[in-house]
PDB file of N, CA and C in Angstrom:
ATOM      1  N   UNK A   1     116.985 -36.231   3.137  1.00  0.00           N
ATOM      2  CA  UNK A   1     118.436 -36.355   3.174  1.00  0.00           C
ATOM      3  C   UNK A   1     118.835 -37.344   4.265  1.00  0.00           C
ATOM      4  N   UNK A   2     119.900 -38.434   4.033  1.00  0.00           N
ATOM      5  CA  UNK A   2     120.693 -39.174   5.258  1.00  0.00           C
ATOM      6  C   UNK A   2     121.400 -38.507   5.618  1.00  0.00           C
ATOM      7  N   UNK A   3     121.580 -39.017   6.962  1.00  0.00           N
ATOM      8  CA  UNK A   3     123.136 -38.607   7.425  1.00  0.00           C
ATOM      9  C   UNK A   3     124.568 -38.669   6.937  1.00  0.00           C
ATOM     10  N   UNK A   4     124.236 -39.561   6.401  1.00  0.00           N
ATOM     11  CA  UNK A   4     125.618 -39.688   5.854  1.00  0.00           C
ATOM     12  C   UNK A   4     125.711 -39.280   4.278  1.00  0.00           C
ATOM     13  N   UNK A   5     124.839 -38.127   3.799  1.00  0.00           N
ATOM     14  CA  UNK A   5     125.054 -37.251   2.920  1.00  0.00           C
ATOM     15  C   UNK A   5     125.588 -35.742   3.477  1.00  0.00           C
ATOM     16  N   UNK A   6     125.832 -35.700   4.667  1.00  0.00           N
ATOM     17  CA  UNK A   6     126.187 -34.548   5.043  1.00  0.00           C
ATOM     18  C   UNK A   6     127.143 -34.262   5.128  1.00  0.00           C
ATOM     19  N   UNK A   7     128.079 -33.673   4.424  1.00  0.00           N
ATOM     20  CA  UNK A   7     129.745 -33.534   4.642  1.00  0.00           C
ATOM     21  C   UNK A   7     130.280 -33.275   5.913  1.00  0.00           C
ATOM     22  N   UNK A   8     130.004 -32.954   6.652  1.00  0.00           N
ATOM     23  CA  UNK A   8     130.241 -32.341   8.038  1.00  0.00           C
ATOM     24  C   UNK A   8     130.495 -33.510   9.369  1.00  0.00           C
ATOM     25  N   UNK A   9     129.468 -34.660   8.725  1.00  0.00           N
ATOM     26  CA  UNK A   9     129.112 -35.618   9.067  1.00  0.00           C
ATOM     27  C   UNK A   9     130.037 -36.411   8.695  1.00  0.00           C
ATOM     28  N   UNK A  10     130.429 -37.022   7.266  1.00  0.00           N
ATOM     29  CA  UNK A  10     131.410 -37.406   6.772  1.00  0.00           C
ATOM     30  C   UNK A  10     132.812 -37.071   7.297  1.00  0.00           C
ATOM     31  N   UNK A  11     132.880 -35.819   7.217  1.00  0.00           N
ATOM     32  CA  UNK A  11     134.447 -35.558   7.733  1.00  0.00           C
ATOM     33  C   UNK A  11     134.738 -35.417   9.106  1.00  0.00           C
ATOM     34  N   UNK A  12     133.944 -35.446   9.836  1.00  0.00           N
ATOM     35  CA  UNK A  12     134.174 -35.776  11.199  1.00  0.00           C
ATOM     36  C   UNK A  12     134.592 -37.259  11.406  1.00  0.00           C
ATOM     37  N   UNK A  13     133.726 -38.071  10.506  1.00  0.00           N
ATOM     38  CA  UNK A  13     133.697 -39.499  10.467  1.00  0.00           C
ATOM     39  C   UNK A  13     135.560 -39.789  10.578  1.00  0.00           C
ATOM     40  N   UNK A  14     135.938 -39.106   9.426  1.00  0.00           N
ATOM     41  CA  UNK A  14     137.332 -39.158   8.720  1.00  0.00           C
ATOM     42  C   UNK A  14     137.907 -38.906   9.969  1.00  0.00           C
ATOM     43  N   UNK A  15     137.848 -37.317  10.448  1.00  0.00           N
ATOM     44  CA  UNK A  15     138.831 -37.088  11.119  1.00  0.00           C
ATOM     45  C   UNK A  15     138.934 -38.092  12.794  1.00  0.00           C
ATOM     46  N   UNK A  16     137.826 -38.690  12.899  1.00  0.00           N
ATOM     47  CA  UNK A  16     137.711 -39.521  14.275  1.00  0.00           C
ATOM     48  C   UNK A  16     138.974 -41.012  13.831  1.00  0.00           C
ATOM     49  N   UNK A  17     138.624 -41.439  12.281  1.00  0.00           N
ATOM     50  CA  UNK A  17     139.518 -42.629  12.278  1.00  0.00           C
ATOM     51  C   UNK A  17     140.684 -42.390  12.505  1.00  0.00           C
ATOM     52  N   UNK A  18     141.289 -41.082  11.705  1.00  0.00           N
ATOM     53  CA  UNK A  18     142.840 -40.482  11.733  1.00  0.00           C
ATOM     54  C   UNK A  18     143.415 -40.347  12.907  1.00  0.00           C
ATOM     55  N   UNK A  19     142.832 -39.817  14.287  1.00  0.00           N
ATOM     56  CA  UNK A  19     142.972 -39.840  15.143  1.00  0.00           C
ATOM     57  C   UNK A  19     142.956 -40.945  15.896  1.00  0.00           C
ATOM     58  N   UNK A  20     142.088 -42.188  15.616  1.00  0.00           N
ATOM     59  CA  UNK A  20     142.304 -43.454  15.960  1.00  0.00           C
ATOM     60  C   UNK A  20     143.185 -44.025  15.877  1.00  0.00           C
ATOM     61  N   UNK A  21     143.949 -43.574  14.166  1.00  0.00           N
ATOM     62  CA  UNK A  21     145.023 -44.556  13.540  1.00  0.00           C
ATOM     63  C   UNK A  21     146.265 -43.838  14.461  1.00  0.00           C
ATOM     64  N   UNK A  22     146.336 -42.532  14.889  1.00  0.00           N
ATOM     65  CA  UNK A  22     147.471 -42.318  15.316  1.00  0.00           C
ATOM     66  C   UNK A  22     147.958 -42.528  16.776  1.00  0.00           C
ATOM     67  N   UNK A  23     146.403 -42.673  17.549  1.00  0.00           N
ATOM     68  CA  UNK A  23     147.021 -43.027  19.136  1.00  0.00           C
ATOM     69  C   UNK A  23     146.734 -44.228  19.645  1.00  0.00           C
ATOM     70  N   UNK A  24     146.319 -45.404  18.482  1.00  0.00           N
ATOM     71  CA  UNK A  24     146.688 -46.343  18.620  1.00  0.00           C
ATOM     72  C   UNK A  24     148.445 -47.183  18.974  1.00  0.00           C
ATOM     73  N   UNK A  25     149.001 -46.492  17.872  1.00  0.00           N
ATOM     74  CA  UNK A  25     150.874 -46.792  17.907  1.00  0.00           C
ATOM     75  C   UNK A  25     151.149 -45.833  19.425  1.00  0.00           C
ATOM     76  N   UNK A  26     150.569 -45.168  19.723  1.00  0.00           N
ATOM     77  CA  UNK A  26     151.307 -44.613  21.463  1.00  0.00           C
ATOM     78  C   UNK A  26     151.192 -45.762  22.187  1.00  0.00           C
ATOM     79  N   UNK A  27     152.264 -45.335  23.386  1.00  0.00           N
ATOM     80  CA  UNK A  27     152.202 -46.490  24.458  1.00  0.00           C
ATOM     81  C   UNK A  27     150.670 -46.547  25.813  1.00  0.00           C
ATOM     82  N   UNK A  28     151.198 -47.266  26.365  1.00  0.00           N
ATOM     83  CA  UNK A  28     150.273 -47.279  27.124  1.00  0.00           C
ATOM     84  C   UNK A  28     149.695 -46.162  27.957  1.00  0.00           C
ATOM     85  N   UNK A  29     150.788 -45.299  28.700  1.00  0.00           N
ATOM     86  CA  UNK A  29     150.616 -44.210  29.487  1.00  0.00           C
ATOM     87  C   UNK A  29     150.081 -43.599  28.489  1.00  0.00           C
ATOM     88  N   UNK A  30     150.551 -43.321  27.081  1.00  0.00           N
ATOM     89  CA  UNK A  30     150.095 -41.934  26.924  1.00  0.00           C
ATOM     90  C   UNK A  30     149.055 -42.278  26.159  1.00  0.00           C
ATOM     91  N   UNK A  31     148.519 -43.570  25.708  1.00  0.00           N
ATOM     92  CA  UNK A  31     146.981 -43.922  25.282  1.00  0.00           C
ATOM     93  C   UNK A  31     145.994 -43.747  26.782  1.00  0.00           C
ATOM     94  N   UNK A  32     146.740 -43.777  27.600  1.00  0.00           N
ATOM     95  CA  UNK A  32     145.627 -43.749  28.913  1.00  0.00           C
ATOM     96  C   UNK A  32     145.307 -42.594  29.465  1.00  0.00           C
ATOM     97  N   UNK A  33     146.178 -41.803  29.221  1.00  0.00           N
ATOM     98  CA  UNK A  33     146.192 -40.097  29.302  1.00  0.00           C
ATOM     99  C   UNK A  33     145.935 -39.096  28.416  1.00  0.00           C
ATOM    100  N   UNK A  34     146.639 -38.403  27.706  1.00  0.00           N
ATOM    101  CA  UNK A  34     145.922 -38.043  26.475  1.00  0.00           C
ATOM    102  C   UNK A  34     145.270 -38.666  25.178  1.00  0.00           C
ATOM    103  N   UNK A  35     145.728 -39.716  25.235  1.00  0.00           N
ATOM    104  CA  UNK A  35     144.703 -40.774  24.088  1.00  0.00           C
ATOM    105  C   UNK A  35     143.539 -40.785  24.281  1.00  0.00           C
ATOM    106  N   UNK A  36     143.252 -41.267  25.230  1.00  0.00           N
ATOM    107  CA  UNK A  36     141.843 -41.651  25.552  1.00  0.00           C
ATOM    108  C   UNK A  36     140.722 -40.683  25.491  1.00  0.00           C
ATOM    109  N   UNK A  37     141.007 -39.432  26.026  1.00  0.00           N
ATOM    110  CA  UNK A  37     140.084 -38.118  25.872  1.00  0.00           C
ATOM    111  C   UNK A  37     140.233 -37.772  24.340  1.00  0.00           C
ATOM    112  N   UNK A  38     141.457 -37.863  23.827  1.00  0.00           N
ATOM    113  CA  UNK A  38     141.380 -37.340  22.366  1.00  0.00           C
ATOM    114  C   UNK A  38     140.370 -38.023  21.584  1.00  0.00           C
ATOM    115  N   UNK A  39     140.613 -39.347  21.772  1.00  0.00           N
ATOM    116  CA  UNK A  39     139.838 -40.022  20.919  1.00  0.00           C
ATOM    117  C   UNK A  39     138.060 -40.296  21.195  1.00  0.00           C
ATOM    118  N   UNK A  40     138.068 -39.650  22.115  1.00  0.00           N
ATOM    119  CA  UNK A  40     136.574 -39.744  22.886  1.00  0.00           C
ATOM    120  C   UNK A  40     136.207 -38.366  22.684  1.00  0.00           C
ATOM    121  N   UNK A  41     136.748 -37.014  22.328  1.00  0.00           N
ATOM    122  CA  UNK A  41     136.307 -36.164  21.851  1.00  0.00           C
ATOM    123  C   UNK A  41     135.937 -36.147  20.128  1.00  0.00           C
ATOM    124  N   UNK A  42     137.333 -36.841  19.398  1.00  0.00           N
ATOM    125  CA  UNK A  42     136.809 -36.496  18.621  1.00  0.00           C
ATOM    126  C   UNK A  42     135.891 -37.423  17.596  1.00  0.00           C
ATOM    127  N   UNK A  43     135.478 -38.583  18.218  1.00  0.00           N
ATOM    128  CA  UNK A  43     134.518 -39.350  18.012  1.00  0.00           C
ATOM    129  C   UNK A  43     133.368 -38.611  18.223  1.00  0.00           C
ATOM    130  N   UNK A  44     133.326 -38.120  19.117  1.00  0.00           N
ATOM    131  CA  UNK A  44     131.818 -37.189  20.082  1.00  0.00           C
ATOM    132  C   UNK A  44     130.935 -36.543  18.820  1.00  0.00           C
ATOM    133  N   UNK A  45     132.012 -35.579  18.142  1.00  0.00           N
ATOM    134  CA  UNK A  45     131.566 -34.685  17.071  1.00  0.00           C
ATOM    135  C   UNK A  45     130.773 -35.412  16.048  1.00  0.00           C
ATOM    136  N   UNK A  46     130.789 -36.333  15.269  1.00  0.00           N
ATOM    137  CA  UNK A  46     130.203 -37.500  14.885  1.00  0.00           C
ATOM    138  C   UNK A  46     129.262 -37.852  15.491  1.00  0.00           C
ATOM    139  N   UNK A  47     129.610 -38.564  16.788  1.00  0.00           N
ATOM    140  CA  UNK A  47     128.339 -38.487  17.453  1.00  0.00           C
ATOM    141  C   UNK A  47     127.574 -37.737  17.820  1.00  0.00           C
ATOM    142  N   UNK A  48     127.569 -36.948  18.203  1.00  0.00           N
ATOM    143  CA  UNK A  48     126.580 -36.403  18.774  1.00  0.00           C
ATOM    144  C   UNK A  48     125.461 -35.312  17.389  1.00  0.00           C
ATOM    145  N   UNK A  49     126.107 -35.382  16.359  1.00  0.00           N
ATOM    146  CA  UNK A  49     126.101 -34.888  15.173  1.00  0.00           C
ATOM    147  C   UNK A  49     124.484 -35.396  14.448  1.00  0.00           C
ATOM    148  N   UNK A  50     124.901 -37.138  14.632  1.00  0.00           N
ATOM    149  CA  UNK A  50     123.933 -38.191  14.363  1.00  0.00           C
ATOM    150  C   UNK A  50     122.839 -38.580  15.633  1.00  0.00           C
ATOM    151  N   UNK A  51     123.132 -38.386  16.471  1.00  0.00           N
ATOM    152  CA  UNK A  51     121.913 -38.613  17.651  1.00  0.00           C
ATOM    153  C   UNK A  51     121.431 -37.092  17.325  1.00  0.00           C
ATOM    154  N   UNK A  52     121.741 -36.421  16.835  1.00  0.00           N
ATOM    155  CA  UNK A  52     120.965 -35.061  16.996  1.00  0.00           C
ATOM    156  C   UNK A  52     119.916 -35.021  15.515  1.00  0.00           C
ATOM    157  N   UNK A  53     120.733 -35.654  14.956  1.00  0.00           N
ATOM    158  CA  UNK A  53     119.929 -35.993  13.009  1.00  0.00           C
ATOM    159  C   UNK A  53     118.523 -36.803  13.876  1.00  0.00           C
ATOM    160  N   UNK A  54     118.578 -38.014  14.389  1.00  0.00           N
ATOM    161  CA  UNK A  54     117.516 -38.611  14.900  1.00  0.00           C
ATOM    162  C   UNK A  54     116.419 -38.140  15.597  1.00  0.00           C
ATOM    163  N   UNK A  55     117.174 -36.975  16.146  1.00  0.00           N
ATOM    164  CA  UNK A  55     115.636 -36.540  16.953  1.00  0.00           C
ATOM    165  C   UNK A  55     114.662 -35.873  16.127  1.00  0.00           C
ATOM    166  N   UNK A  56     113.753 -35.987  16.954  1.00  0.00           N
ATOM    167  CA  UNK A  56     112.298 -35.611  16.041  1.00  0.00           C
ATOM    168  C   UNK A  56     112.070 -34.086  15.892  1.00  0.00           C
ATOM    169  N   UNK A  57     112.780 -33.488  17.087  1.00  0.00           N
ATOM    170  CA  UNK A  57     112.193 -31.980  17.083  1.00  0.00           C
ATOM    171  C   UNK A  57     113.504 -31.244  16.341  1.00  0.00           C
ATOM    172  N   UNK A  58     113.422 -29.818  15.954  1.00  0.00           N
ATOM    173  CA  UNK A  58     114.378 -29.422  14.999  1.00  0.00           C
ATOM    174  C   UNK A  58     115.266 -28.760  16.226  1.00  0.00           C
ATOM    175  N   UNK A  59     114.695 -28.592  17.281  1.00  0.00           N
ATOM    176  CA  UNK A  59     115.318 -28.090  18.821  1.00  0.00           C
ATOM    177  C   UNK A  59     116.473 -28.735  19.103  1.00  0.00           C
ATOM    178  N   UNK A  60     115.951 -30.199  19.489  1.00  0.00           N
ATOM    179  CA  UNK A  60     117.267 -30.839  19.604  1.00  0.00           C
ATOM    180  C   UNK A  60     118.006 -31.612  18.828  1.00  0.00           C
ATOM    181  N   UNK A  61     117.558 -31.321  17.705  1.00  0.00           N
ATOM    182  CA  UNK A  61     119.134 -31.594  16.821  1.00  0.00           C
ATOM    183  C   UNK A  61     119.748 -29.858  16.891  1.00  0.00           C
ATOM    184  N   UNK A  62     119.255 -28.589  16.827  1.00  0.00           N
ATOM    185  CA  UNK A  62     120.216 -28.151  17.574  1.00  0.00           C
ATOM    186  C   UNK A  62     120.854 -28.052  18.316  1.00  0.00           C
ATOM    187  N   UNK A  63     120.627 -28.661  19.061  1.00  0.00           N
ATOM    188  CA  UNK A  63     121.108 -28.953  20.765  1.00  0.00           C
ATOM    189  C   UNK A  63     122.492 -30.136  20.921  1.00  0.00           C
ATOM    190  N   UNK A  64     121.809 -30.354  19.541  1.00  0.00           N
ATOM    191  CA  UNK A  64     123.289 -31.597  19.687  1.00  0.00           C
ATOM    192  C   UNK A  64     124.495 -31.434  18.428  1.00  0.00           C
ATOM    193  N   UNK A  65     123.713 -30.618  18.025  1.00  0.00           N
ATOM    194  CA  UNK A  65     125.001 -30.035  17.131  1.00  0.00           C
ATOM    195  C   UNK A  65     125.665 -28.841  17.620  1.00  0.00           C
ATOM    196  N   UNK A  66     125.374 -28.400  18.914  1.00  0.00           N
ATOM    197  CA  UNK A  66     126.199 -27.450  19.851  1.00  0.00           C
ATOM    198  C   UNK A  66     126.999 -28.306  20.559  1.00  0.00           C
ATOM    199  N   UNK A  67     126.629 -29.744  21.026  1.00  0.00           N
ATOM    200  CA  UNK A  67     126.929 -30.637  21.768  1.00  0.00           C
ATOM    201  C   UNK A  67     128.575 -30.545  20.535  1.00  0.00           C
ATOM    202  N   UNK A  68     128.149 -31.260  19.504  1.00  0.00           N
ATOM    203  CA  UNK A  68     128.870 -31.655  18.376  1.00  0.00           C
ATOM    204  C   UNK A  68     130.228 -30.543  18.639  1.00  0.00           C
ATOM    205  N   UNK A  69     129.499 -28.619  18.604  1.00  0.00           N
ATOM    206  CA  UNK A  69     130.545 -28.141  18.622  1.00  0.00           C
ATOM    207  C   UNK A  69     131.243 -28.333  19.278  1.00  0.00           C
ATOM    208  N   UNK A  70     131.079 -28.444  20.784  1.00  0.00           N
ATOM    209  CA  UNK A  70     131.860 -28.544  21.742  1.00  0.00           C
ATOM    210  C   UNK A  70     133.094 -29.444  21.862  1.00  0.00           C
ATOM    211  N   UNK A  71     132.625 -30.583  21.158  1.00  0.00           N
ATOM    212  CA  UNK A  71     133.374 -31.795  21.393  1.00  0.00           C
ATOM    213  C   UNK A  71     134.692 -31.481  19.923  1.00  0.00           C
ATOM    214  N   UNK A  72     134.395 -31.032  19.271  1.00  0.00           N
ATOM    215  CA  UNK A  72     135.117 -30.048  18.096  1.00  0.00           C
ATOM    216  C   UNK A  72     136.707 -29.391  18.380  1.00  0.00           C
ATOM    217  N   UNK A  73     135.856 -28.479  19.606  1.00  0.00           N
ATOM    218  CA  UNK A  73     137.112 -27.495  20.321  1.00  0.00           C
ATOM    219  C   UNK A  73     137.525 -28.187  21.379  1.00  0.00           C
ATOM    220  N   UNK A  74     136.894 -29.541  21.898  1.00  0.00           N
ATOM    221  CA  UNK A  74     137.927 -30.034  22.973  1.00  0.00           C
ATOM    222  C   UNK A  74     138.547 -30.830  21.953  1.00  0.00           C
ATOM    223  N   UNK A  75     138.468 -31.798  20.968  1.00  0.00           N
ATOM    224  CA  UNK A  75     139.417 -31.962  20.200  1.00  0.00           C
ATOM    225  C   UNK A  75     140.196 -31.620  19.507  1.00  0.00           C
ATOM    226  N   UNK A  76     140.625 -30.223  19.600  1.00  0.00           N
ATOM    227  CA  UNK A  76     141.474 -28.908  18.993  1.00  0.00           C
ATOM    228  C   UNK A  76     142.585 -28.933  20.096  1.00  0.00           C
ATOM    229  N   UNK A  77     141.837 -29.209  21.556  1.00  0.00           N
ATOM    230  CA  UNK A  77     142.465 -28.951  22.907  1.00  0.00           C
ATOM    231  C   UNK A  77     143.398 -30.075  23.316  1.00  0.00           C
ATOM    232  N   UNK A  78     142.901 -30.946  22.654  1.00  0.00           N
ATOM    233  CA  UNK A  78     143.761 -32.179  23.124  1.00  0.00           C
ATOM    234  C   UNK A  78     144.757 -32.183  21.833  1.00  0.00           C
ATOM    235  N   UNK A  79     144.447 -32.475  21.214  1.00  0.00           N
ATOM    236  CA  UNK A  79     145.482 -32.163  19.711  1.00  0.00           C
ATOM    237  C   UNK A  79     146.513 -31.364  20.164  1.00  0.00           C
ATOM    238  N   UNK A  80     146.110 -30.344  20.750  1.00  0.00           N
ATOM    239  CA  UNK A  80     147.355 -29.562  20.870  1.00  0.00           C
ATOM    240  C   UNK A  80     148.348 -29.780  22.087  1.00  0.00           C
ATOM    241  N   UNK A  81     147.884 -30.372  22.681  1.00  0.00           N
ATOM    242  CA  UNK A  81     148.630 -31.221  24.229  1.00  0.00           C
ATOM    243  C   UNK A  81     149.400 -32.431  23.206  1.00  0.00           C
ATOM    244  N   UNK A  82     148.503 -33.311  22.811  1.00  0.00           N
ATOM    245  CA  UNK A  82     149.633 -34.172  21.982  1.00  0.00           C
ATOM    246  C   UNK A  82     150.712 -33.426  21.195  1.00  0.00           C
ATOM    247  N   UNK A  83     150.324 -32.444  20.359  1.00  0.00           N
ATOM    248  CA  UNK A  83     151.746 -32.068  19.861  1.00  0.00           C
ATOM    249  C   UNK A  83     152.662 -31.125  21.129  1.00  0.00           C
ATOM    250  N   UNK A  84     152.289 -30.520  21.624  1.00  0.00           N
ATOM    251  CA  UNK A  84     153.064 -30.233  22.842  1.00  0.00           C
ATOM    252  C   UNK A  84     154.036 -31.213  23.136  1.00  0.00           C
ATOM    253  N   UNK A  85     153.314 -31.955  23.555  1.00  0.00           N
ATOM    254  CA  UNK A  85     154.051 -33.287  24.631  1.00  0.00           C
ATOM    255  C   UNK A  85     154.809 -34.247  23.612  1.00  0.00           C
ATOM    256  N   UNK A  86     154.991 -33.483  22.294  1.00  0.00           N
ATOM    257  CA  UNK A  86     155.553 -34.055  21.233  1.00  0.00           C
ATOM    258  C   UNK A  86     155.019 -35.756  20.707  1.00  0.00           C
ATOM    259  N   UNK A  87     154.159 -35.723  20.761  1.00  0.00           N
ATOM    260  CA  UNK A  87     152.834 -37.455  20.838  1.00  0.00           C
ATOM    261  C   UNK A  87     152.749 -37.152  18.886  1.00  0.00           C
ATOM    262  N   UNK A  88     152.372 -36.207  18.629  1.00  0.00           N
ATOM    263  CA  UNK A  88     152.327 -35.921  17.010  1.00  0.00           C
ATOM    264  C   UNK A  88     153.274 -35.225  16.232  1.00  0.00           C
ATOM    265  N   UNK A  89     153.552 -34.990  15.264  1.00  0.00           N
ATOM    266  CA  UNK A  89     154.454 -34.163  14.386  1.00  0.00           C
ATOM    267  C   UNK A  89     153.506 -33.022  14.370  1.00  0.00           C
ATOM    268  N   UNK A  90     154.865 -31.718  13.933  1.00  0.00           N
ATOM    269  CA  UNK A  90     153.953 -30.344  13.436  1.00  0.00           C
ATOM    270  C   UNK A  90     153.561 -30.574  12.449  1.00  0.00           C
ATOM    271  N   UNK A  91     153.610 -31.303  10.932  1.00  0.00           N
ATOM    272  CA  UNK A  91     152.754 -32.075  10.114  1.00  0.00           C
ATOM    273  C   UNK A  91     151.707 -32.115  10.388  1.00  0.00           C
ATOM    274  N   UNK A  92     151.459 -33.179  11.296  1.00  0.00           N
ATOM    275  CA  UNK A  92     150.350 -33.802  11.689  1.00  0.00           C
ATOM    276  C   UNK A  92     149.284 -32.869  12.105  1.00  0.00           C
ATOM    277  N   UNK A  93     150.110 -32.382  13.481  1.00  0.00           N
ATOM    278  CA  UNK A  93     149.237 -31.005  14.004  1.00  0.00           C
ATOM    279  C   UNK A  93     148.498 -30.248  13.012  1.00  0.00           C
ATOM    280  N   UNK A  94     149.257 -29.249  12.195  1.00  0.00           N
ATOM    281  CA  UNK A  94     148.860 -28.511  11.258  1.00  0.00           C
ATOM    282  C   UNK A  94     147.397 -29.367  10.369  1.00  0.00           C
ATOM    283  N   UNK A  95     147.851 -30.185   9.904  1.00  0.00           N
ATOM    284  CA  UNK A  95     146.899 -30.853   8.731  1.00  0.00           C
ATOM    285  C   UNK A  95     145.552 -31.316   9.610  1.00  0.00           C
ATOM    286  N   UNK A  96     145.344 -31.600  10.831  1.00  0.00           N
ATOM    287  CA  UNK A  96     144.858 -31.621  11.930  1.00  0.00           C
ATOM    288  C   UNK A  96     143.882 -30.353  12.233  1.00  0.00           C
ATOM    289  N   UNK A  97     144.524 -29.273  12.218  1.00  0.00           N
ATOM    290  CA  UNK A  97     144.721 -28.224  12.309  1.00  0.00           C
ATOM    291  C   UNK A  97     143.555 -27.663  11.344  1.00  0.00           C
ATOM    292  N   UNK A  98     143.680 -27.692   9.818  1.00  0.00           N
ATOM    293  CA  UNK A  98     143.494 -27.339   8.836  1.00  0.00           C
ATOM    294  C   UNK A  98     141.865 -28.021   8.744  1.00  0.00           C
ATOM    295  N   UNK A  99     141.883 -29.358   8.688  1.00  0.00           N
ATOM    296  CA  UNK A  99     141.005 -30.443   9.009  1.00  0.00           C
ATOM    297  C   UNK A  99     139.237 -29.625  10.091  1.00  0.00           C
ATOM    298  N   UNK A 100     140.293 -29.295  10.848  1.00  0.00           N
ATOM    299  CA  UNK A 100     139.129 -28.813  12.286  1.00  0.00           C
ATOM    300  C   UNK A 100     138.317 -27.529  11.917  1.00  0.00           C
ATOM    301  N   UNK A 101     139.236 -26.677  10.899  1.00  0.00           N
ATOM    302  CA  UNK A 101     138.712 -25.529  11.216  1.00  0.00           C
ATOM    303  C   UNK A 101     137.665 -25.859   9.788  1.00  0.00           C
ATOM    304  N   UNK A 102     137.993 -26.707   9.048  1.00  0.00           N
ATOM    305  CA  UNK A 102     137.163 -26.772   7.841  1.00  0.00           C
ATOM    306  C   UNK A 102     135.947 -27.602   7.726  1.00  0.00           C
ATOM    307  N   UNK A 103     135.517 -28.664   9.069  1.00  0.00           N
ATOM    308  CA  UNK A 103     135.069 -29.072  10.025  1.00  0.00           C
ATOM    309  C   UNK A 103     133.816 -27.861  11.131  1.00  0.00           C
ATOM    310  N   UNK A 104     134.769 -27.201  11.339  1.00  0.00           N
ATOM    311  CA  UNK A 104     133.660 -25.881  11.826  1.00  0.00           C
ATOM    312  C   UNK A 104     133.290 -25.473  10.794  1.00  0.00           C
ATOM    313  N   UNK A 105     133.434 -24.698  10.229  1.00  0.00           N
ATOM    314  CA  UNK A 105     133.095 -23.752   9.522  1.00  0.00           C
ATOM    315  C   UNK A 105     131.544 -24.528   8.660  1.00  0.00           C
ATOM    316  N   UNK A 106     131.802 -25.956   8.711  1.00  0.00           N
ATOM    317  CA  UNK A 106     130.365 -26.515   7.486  1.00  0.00           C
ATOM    318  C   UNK A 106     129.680 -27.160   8.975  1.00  0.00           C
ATOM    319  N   UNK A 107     130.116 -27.370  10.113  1.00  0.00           N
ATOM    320  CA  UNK A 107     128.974 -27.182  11.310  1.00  0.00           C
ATOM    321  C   UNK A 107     128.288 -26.154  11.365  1.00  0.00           C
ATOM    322  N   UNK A 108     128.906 -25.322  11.337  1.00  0.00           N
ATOM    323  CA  UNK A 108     128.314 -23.686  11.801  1.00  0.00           C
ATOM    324  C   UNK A 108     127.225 -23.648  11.099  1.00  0.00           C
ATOM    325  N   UNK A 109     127.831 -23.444   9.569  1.00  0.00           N
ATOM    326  CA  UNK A 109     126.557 -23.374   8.226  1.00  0.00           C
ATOM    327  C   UNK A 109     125.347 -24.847   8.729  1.00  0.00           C
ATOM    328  N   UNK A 110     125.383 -26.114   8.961  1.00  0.00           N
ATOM    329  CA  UNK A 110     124.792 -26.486   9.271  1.00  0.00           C
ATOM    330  C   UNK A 110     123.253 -26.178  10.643  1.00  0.00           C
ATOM    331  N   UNK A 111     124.263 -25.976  11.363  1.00  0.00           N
ATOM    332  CA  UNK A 111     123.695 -25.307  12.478  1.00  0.00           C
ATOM    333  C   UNK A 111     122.981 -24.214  11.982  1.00  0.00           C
ATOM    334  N   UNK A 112     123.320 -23.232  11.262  1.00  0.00           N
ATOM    335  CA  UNK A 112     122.069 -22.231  10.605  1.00  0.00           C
ATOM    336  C   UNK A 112     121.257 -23.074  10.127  1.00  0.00           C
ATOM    337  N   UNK A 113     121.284 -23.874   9.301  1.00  0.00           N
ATOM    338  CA  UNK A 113     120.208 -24.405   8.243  1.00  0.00           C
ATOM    339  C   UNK A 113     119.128 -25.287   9.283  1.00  0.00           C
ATOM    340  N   UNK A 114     119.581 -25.483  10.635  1.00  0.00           N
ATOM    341  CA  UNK A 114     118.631 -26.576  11.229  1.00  0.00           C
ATOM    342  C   UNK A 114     117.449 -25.375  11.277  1.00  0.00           C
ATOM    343  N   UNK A 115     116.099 -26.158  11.266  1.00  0.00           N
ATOM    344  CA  UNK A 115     114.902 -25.463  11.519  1.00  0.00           C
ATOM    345  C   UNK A 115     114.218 -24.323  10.521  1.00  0.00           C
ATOM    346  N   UNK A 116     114.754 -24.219   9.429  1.00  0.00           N
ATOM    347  CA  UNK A 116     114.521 -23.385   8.266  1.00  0.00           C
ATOM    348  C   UNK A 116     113.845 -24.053   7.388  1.00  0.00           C
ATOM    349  N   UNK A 117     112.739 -23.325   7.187  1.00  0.00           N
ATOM    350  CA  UNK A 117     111.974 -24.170   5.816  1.00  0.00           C
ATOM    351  C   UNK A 117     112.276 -24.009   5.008  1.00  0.00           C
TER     352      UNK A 117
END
């Protein structure tokens, strides 16, 4: 299997551009403040998703698909500071929202399947 047959993989992909496309149009302060971590978290998940596919041992691609989670729920964390600070619509949020948890849920299952014959 590639990586990029993995849905989990895929839709992280997705949800990193969406998040690109939207704190790009912010201004400067608030691309330098909450932009910048948002978009560096939720790139992470992706990444760290695929450096973990590469490794050789089945250990640490678990290891980096915990990494993966992490970067998951800090992009849940920042999401929700942008809509706070009113940076997104409740639209946005929500579908965002909806996006993340459907996002976990095929990590998780992933994360079981690492190391199983």
């Amino acid at each position: 299997m590639k990586l990029e047959e993995l849905q989990v993989y895929q839709f992280s992909m997705d949800m990193g551009e969406k998040v690109w496309d939207i704190v790009d149009k912010w201004n400067y302060f608030q691309k330098d403040t909450v932009g910048k971590q948002l978009v560096r978290a939720a790139d992470s998940v992706a990444a760290n998703l695929s450096e973990g596919f590469g490794r050789y041992h089945y250990k640490e691609a678990k290891n980096f698909s915990y990494y993966s989670r992490g970067s998951l729920y800090e992009t849940k964390t920042w999401l929700t500071k942008a809509f706070n600070r009113k940076l997104i619509s409740e639209d946005e949020f929500q579908t965002f929202q909806t996006e993340l948890n459907n996002i976990g849920v095929k990590l998780n299952n992933y994360i079981k399947s690492i190391g199983k014959v």
